[in-house]
PDB file of N, CA and C in Angstrom:
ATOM      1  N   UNK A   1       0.829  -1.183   0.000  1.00  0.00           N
ATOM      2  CA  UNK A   1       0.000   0.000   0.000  1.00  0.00           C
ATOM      3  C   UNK A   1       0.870   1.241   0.000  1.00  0.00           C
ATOM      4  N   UNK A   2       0.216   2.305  -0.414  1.00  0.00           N
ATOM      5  CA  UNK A   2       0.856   3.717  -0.415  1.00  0.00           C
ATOM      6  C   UNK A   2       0.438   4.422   1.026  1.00  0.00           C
ATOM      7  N   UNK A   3       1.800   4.702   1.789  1.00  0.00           N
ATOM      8  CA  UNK A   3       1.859   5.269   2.591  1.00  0.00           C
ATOM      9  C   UNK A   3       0.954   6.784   2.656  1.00  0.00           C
ATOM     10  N   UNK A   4      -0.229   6.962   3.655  1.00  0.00           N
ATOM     11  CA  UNK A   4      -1.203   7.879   3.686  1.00  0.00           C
ATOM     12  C   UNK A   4      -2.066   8.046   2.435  1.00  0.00           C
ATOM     13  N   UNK A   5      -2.616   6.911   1.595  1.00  0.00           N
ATOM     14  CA  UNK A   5      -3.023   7.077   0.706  1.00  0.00           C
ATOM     15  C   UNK A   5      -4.389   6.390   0.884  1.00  0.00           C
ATOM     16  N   UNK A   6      -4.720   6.445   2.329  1.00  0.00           N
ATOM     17  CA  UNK A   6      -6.019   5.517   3.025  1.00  0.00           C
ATOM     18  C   UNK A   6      -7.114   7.196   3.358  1.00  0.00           C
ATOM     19  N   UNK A   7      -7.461   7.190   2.838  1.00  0.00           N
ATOM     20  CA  UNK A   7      -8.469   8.455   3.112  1.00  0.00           C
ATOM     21  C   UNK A   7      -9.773   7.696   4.212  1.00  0.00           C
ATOM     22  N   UNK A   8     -10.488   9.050   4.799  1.00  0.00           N
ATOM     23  CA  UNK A   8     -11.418   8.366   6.007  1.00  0.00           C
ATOM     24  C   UNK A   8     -12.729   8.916   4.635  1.00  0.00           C
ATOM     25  N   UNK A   9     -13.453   7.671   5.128  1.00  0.00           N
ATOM     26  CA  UNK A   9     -15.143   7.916   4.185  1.00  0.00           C
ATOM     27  C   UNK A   9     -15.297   9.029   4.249  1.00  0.00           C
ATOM     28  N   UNK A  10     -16.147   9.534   3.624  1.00  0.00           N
ATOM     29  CA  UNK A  10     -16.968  10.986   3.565  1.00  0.00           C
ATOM     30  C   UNK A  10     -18.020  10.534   3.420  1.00  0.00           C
ATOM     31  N   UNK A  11     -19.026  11.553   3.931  1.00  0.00           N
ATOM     32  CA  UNK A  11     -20.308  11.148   3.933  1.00  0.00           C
ATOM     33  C   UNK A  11     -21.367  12.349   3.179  1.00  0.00           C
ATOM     34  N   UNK A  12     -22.246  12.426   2.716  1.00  0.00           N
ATOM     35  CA  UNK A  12     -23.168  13.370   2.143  1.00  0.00           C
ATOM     36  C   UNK A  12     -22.799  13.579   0.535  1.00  0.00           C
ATOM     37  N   UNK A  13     -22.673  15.327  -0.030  1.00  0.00           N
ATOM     38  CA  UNK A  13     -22.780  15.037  -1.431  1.00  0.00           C
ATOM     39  C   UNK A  13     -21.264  14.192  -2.227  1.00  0.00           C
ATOM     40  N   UNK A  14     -20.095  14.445  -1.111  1.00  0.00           N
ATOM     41  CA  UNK A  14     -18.999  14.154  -1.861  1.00  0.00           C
ATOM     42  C   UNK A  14     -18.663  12.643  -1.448  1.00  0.00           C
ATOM     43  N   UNK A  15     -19.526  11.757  -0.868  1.00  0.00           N
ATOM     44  CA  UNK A  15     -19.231  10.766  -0.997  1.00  0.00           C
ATOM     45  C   UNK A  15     -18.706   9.631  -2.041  1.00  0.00           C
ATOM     46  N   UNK A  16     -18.126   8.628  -1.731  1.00  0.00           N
ATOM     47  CA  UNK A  16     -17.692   8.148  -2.941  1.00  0.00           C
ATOM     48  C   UNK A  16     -18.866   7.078  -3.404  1.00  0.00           C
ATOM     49  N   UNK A  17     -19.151   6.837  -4.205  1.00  0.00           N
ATOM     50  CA  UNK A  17     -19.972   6.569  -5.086  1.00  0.00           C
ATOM     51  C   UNK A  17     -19.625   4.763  -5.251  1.00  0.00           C
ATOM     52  N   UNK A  18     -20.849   3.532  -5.349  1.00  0.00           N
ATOM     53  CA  UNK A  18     -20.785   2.464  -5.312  1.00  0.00           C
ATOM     54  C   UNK A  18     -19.719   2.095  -6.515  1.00  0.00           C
ATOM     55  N   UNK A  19     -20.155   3.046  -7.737  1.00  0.00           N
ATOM     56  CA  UNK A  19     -19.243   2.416  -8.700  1.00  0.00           C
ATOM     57  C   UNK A  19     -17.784   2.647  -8.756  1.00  0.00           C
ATOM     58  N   UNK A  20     -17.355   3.810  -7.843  1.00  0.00           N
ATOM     59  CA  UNK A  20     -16.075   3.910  -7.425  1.00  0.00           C
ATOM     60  C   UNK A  20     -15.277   3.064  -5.778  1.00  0.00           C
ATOM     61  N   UNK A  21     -16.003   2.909  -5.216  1.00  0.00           N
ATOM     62  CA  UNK A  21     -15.797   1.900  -4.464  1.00  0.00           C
ATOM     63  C   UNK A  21     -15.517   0.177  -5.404  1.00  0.00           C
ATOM     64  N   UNK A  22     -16.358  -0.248  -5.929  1.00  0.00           N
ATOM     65  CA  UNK A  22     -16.217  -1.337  -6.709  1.00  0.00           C
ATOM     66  C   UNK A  22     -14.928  -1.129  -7.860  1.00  0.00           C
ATOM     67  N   UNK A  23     -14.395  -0.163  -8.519  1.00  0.00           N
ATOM     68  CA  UNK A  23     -13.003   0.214  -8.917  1.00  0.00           C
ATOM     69  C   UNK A  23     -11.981   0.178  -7.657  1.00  0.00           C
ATOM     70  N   UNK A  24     -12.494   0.839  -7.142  1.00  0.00           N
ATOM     71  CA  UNK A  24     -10.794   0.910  -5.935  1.00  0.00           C
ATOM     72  C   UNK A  24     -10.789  -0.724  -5.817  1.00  0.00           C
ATOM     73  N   UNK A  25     -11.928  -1.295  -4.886  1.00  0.00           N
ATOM     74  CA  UNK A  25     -11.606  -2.886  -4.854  1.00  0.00           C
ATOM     75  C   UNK A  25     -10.855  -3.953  -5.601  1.00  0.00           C
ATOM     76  N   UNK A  26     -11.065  -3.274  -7.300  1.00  0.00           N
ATOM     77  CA  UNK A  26     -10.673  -3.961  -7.912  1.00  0.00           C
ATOM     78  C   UNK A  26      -9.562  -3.715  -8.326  1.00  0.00           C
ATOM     79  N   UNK A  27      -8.616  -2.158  -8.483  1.00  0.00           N
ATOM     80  CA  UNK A  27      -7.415  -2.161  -8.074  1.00  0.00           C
ATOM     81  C   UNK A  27      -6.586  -2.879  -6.979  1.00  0.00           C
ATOM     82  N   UNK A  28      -7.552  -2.718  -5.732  1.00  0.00           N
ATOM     83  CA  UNK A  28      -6.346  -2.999  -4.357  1.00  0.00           C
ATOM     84  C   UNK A  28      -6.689  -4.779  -4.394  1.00  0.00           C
ATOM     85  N   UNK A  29      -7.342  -5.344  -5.159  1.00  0.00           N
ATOM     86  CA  UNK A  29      -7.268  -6.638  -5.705  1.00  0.00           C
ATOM     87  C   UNK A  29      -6.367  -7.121  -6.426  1.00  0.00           C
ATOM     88  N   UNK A  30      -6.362  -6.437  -7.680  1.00  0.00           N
ATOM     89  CA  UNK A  30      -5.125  -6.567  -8.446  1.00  0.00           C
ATOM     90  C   UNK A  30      -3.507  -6.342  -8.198  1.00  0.00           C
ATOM     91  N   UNK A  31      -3.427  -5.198  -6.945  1.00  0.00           N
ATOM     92  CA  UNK A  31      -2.386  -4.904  -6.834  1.00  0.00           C
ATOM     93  C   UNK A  31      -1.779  -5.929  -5.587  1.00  0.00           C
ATOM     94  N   UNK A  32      -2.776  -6.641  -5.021  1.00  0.00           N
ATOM     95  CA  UNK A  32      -2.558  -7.452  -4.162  1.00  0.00           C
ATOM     96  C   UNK A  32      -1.695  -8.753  -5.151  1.00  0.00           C
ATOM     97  N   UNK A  33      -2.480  -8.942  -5.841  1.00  0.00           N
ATOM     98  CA  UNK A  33      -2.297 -10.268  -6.801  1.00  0.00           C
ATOM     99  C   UNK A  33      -0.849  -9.829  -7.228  1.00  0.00           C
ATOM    100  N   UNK A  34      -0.353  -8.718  -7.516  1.00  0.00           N
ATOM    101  CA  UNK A  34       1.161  -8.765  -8.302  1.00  0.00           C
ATOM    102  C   UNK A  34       1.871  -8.717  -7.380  1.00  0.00           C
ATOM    103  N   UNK A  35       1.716  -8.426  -6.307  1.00  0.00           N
ATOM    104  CA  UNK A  35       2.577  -8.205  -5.029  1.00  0.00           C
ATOM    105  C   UNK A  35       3.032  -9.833  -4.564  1.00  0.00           C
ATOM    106  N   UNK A  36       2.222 -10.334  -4.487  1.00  0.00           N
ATOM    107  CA  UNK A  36       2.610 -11.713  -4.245  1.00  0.00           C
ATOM    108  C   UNK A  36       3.322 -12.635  -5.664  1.00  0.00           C
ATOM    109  N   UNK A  37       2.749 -12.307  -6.954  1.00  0.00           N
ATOM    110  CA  UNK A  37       3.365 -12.235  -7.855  1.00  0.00           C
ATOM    111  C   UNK A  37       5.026 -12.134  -7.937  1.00  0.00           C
ATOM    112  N   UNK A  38       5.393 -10.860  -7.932  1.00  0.00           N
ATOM    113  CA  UNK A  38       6.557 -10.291  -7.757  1.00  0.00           C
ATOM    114  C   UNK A  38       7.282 -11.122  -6.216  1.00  0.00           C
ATOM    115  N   UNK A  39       6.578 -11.179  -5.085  1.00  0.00           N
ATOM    116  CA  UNK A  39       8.106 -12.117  -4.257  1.00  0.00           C
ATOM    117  C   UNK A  39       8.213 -12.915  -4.633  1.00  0.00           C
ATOM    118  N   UNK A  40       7.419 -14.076  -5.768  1.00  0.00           N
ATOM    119  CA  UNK A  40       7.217 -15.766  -5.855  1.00  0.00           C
ATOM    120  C   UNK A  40       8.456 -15.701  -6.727  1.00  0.00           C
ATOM    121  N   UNK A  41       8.575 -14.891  -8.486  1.00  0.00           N
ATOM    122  CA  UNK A  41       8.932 -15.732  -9.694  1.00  0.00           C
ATOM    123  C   UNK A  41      10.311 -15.828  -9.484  1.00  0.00           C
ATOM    124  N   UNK A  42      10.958 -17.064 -10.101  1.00  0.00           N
ATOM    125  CA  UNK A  42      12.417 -17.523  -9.751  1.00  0.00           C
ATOM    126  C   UNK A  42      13.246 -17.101 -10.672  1.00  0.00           C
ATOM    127  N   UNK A  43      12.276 -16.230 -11.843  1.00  0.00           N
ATOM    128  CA  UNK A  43      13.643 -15.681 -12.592  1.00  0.00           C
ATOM    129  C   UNK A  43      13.692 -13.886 -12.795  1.00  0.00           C
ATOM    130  N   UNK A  44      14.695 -13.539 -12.462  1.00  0.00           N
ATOM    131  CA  UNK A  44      14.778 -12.266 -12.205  1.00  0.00           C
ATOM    132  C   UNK A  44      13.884 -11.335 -13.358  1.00  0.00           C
ATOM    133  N   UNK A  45      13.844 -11.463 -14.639  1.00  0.00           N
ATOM    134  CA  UNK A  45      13.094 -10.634 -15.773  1.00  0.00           C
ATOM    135  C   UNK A  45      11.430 -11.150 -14.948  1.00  0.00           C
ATOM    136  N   UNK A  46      11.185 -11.813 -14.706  1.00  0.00           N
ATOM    137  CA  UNK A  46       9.839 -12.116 -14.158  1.00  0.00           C
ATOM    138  C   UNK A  46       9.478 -11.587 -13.302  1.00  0.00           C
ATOM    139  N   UNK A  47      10.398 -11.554 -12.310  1.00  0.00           N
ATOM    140  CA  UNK A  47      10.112 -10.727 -11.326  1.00  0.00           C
ATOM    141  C   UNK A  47      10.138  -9.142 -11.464  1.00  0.00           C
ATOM    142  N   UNK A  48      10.786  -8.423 -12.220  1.00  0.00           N
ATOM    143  CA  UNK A  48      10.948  -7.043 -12.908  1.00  0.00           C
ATOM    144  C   UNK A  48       9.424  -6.919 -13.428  1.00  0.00           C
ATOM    145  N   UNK A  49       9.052  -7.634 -14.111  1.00  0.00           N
ATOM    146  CA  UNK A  49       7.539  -7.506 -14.808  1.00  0.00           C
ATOM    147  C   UNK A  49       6.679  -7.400 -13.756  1.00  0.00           C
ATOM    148  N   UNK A  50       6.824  -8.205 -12.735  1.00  0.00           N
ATOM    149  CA  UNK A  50       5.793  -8.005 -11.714  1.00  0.00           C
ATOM    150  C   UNK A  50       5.880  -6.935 -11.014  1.00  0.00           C
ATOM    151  N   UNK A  51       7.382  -6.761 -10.520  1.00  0.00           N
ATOM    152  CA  UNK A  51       7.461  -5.026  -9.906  1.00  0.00           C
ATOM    153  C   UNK A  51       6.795  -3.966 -10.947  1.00  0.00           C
ATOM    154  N   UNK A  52       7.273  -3.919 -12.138  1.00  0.00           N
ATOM    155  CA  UNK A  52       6.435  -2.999 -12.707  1.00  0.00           C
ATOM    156  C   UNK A  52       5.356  -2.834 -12.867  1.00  0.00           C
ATOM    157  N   UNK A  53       4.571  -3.709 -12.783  1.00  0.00           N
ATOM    158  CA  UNK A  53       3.023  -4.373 -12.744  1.00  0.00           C
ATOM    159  C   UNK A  53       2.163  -3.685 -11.545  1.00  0.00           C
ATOM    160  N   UNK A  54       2.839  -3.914 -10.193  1.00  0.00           N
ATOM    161  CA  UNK A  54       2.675  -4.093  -9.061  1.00  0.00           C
ATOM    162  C   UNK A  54       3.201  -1.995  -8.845  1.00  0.00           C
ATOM    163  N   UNK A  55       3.528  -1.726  -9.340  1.00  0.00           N
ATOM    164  CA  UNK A  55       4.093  -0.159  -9.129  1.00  0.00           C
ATOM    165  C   UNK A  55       2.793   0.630 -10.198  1.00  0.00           C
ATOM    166  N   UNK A  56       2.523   0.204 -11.374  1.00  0.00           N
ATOM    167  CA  UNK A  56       1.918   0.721 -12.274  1.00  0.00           C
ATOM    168  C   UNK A  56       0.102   0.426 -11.422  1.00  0.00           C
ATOM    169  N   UNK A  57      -0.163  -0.508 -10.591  1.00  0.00           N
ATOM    170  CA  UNK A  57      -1.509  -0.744  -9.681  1.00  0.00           C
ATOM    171  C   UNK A  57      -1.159   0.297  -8.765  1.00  0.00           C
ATOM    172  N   UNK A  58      -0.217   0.562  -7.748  1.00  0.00           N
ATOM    173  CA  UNK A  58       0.065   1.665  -6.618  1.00  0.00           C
ATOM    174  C   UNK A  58      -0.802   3.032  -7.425  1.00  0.00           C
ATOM    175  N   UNK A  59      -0.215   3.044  -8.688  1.00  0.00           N
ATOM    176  CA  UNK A  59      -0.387   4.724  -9.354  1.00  0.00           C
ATOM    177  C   UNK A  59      -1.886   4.955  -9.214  1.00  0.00           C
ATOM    178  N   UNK A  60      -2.269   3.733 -10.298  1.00  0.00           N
ATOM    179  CA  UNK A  60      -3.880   4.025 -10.401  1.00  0.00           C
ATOM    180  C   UNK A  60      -4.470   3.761  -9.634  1.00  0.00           C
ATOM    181  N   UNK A  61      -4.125   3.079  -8.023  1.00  0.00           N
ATOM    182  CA  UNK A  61      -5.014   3.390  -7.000  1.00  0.00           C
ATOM    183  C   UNK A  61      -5.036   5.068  -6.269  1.00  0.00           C
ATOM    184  N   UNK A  62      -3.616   5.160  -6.368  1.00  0.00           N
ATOM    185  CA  UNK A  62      -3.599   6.866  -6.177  1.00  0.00           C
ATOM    186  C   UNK A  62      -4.215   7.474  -6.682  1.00  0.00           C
ATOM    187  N   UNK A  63      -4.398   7.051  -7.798  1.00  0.00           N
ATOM    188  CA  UNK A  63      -5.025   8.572  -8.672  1.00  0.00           C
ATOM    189  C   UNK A  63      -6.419   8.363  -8.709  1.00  0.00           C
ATOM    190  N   UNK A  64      -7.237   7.032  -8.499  1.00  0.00           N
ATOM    191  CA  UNK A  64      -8.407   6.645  -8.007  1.00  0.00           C
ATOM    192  C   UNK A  64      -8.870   7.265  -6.819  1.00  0.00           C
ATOM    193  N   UNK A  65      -7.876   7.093  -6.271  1.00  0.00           N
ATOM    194  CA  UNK A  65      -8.430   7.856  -4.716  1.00  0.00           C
ATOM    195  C   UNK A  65      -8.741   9.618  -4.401  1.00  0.00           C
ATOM    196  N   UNK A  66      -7.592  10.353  -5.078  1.00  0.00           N
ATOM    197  CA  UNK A  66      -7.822  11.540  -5.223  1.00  0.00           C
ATOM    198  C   UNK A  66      -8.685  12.424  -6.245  1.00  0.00           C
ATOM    199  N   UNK A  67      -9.041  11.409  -7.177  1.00  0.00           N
ATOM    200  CA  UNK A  67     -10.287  12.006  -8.297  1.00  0.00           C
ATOM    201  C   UNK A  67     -11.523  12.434  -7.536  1.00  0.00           C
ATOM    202  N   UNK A  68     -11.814  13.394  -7.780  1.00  0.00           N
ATOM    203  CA  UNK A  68     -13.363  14.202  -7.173  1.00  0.00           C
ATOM    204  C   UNK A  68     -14.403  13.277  -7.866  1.00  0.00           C
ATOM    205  N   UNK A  69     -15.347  13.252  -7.411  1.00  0.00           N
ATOM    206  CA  UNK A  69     -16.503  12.649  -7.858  1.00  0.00           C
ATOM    207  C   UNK A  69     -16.984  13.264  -8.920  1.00  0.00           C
ATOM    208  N   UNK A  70     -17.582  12.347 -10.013  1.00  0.00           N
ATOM    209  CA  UNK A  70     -18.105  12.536 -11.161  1.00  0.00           C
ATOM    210  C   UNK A  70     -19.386  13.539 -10.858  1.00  0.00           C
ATOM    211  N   UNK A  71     -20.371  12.842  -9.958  1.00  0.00           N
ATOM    212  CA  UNK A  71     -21.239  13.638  -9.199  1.00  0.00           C
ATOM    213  C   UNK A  71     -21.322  14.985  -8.757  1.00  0.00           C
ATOM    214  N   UNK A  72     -20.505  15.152  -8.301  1.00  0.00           N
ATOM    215  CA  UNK A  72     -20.000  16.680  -8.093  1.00  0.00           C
ATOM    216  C   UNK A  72     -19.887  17.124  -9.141  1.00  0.00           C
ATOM    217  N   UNK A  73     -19.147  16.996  -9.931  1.00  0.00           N
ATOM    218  CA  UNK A  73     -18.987  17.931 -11.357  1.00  0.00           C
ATOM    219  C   UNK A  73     -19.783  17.725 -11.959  1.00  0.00           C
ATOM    220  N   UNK A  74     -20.537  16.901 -12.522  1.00  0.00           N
ATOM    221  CA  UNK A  74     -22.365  16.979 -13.174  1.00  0.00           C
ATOM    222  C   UNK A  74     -22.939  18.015 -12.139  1.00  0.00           C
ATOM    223  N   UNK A  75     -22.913  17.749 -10.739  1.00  0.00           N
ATOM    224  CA  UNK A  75     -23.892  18.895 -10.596  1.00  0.00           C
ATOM    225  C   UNK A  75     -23.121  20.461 -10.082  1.00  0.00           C
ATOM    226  N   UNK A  76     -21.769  20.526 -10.393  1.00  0.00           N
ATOM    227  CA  UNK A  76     -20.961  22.198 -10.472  1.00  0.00           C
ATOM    228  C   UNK A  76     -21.772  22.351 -12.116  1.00  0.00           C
ATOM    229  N   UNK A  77     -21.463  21.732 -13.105  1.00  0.00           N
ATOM    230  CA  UNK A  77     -22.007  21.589 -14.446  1.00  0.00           C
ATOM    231  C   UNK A  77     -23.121  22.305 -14.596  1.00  0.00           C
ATOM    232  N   UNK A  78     -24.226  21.617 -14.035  1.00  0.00           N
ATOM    233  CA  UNK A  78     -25.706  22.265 -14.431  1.00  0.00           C
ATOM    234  C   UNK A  78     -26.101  23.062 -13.827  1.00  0.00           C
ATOM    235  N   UNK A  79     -25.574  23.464 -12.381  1.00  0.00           N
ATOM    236  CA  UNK A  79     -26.034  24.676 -11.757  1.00  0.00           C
ATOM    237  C   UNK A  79     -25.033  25.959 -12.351  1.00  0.00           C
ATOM    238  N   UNK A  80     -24.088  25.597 -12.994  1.00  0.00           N
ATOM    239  CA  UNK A  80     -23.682  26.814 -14.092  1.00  0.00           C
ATOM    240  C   UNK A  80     -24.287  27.170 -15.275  1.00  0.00           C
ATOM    241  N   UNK A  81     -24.648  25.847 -15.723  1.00  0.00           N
ATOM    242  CA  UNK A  81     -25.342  26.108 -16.891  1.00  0.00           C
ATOM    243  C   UNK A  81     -26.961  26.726 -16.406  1.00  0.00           C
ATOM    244  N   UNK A  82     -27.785  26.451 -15.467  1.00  0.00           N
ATOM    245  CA  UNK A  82     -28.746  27.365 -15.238  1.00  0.00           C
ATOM    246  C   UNK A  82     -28.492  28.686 -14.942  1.00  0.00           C
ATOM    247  N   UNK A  83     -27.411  28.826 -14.112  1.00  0.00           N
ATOM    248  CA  UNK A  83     -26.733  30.266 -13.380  1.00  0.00           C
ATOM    249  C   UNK A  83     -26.933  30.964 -15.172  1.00  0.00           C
ATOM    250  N   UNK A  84     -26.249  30.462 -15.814  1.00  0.00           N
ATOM    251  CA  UNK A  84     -26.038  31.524 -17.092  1.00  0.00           C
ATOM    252  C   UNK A  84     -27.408  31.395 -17.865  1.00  0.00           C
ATOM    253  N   UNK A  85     -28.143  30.462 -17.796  1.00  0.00           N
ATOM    254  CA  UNK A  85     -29.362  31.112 -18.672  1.00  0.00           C
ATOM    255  C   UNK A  85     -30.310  31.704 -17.750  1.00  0.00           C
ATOM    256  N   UNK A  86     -30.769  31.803 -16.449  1.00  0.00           N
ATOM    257  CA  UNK A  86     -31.445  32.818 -15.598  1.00  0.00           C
ATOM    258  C   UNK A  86     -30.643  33.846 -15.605  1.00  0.00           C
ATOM    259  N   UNK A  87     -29.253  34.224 -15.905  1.00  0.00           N
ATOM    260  CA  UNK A  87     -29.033  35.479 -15.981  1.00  0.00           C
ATOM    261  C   UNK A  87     -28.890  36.230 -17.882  1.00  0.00           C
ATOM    262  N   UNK A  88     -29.054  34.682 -18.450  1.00  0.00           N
ATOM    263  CA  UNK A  88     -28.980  35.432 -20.031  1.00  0.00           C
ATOM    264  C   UNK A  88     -30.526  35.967 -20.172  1.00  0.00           C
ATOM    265  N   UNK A  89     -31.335  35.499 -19.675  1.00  0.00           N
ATOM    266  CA  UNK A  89     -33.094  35.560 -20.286  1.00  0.00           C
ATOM    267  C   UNK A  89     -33.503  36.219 -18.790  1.00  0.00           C
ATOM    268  N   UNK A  90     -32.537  37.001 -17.785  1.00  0.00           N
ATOM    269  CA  UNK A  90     -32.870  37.891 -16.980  1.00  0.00           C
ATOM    270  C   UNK A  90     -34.288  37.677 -16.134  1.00  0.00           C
ATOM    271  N   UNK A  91     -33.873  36.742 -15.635  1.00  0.00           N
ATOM    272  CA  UNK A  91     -35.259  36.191 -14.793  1.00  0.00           C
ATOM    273  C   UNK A  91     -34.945  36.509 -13.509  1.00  0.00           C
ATOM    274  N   UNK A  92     -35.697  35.818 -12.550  1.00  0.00           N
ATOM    275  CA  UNK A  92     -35.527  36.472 -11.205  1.00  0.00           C
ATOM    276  C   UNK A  92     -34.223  36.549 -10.370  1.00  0.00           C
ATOM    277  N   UNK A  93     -33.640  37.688  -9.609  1.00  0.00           N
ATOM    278  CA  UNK A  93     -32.967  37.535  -9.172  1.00  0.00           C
ATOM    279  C   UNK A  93     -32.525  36.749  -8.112  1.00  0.00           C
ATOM    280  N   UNK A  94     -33.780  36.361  -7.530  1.00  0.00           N
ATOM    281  CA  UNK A  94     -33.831  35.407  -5.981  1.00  0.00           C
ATOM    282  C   UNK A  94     -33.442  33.697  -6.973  1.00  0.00           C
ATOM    283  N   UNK A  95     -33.878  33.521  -7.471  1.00  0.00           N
ATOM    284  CA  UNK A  95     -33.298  32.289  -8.514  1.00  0.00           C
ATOM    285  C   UNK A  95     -31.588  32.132  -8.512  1.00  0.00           C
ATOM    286  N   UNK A  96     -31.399  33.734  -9.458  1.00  0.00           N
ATOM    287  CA  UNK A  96     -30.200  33.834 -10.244  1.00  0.00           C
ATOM    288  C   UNK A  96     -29.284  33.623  -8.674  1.00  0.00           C
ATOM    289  N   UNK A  97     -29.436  34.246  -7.254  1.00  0.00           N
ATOM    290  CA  UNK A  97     -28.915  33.771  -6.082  1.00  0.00           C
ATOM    291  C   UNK A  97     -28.813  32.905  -6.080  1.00  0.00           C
ATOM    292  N   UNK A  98     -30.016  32.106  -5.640  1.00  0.00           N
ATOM    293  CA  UNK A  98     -29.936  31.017  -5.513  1.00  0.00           C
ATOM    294  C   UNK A  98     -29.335  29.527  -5.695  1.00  0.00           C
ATOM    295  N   UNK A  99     -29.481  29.397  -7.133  1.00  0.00           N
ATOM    296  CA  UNK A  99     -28.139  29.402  -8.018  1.00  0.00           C
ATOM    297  C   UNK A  99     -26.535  28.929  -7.774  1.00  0.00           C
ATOM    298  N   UNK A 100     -26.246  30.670  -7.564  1.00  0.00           N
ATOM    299  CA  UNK A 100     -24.971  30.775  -7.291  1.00  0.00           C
ATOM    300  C   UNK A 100     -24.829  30.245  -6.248  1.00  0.00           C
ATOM    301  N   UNK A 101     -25.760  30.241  -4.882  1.00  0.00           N
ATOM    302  CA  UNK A 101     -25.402  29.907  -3.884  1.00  0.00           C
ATOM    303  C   UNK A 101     -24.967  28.222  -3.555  1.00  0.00           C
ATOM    304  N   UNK A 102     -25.918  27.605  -4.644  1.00  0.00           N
ATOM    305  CA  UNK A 102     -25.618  25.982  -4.763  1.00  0.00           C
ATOM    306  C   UNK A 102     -24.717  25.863  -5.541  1.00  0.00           C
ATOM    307  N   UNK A 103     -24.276  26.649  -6.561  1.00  0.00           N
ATOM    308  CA  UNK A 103     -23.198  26.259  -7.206  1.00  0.00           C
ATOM    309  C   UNK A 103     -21.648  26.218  -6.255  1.00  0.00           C
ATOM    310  N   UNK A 104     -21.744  27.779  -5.336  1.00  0.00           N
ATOM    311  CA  UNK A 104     -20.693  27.526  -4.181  1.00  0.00           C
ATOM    312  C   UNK A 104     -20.889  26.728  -3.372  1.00  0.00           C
ATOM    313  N   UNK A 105     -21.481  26.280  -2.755  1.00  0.00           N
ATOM    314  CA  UNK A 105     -21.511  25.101  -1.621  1.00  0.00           C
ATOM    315  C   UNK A 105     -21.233  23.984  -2.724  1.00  0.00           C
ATOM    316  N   UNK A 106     -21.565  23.309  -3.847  1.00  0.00           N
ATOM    317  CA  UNK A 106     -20.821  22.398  -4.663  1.00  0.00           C
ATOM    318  C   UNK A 106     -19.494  22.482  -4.658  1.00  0.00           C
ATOM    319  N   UNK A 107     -19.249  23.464  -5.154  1.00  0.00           N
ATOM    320  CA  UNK A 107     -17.579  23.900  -5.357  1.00  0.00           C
ATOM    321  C   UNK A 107     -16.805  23.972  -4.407  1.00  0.00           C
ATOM    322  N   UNK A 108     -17.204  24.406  -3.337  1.00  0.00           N
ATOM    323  CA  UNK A 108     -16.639  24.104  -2.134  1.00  0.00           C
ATOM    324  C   UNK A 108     -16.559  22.592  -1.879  1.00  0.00           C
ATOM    325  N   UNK A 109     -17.519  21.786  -1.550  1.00  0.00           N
ATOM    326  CA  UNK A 109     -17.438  20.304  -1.911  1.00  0.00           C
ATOM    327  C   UNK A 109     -16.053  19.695  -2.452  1.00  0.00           C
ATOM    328  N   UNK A 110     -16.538  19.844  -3.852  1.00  0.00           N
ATOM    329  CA  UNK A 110     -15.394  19.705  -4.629  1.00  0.00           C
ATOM    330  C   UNK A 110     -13.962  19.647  -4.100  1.00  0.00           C
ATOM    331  N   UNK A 111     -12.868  21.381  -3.835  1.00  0.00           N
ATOM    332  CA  UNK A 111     -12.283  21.700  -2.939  1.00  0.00           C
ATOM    333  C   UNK A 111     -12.283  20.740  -1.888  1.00  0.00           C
ATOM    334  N   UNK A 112     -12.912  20.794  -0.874  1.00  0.00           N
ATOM    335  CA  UNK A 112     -12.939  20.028   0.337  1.00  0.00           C
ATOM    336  C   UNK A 112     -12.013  18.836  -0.038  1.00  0.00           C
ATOM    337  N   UNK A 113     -12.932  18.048  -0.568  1.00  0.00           N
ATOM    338  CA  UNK A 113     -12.838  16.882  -1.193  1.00  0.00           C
ATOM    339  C   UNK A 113     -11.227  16.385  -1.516  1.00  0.00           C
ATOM    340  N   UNK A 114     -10.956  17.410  -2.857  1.00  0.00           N
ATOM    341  CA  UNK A 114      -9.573  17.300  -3.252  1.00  0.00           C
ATOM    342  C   UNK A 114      -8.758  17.250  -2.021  1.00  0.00           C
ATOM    343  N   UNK A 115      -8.699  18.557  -1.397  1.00  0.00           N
ATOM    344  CA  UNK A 115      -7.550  18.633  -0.240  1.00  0.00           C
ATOM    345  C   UNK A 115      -7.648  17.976   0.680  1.00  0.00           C
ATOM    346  N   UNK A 116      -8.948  17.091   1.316  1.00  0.00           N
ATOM    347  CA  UNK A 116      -8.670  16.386   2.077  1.00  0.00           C
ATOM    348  C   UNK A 116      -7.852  14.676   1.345  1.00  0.00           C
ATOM    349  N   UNK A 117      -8.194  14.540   0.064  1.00  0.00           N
ATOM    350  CA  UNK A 117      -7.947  13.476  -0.823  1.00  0.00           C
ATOM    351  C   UNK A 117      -6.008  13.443  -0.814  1.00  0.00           C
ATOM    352  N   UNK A 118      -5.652  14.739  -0.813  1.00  0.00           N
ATOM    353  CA  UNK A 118      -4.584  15.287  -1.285  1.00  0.00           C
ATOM    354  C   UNK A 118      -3.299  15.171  -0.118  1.00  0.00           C
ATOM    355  N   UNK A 119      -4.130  14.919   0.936  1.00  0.00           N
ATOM    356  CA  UNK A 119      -3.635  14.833   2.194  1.00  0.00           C
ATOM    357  C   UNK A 119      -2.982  13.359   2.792  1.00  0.00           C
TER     358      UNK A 119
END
């Protein structure tokens, strides 16, 4: 495993998502499998393949882990895209707030998210 690369759950909008849970599993599955791989084979090029194998699973669990949720950015996405047509077709302002105000608490999310991921 990668040293501090164990994040604590989150819970509410930035949670991680079933289908990203079922990916990480199946990384820290795979990377399990080369790890044992790599101490077994008796000839040194074999064993090189498995270290690289087994180093190239470390990455993409990292980078699995620190990706923001898809979720989040679909919904930073559409509350921009409403933000700009209640303010292109000048509709109410308590809306056009409104809005913005969910679009920052998303984005903040987001943020959160990363830097605690990052940590």
């Amino acid at each position: 495993m990668i040293p501090g690369s164990e994040a604590a759950p989150t819970r509410g909008v930035g949670a991680i998502t079933k289908r990203d849970r079922h990916r990480e599993a199946a990384l820290e599955r795979k990377l399990n499998e080369a790890q044992l791989r790599a101490s077994d084979p008796s000839f040194a090029r074999g064993k090189r393949r498995h270290v690289r194998e087994t180093r190239r699973y470390q990455r993409a669990l990292a980078v699995q882990r620190k990706r923001p949720q898809s979720v989040l950015n679909a919904v930073a996405f559409c509350l921009g895209a409403l933000l700009l047509l209640v303010i292109y077709f000048s509709t109410s302002w308590t809306v056009a707030l409104t809005l913005l105000g969910l679009l920052l608490i998303d984005l903040r999310a987001i943020r959160r998210r990363r830097r605690k991921m990052r940590d």
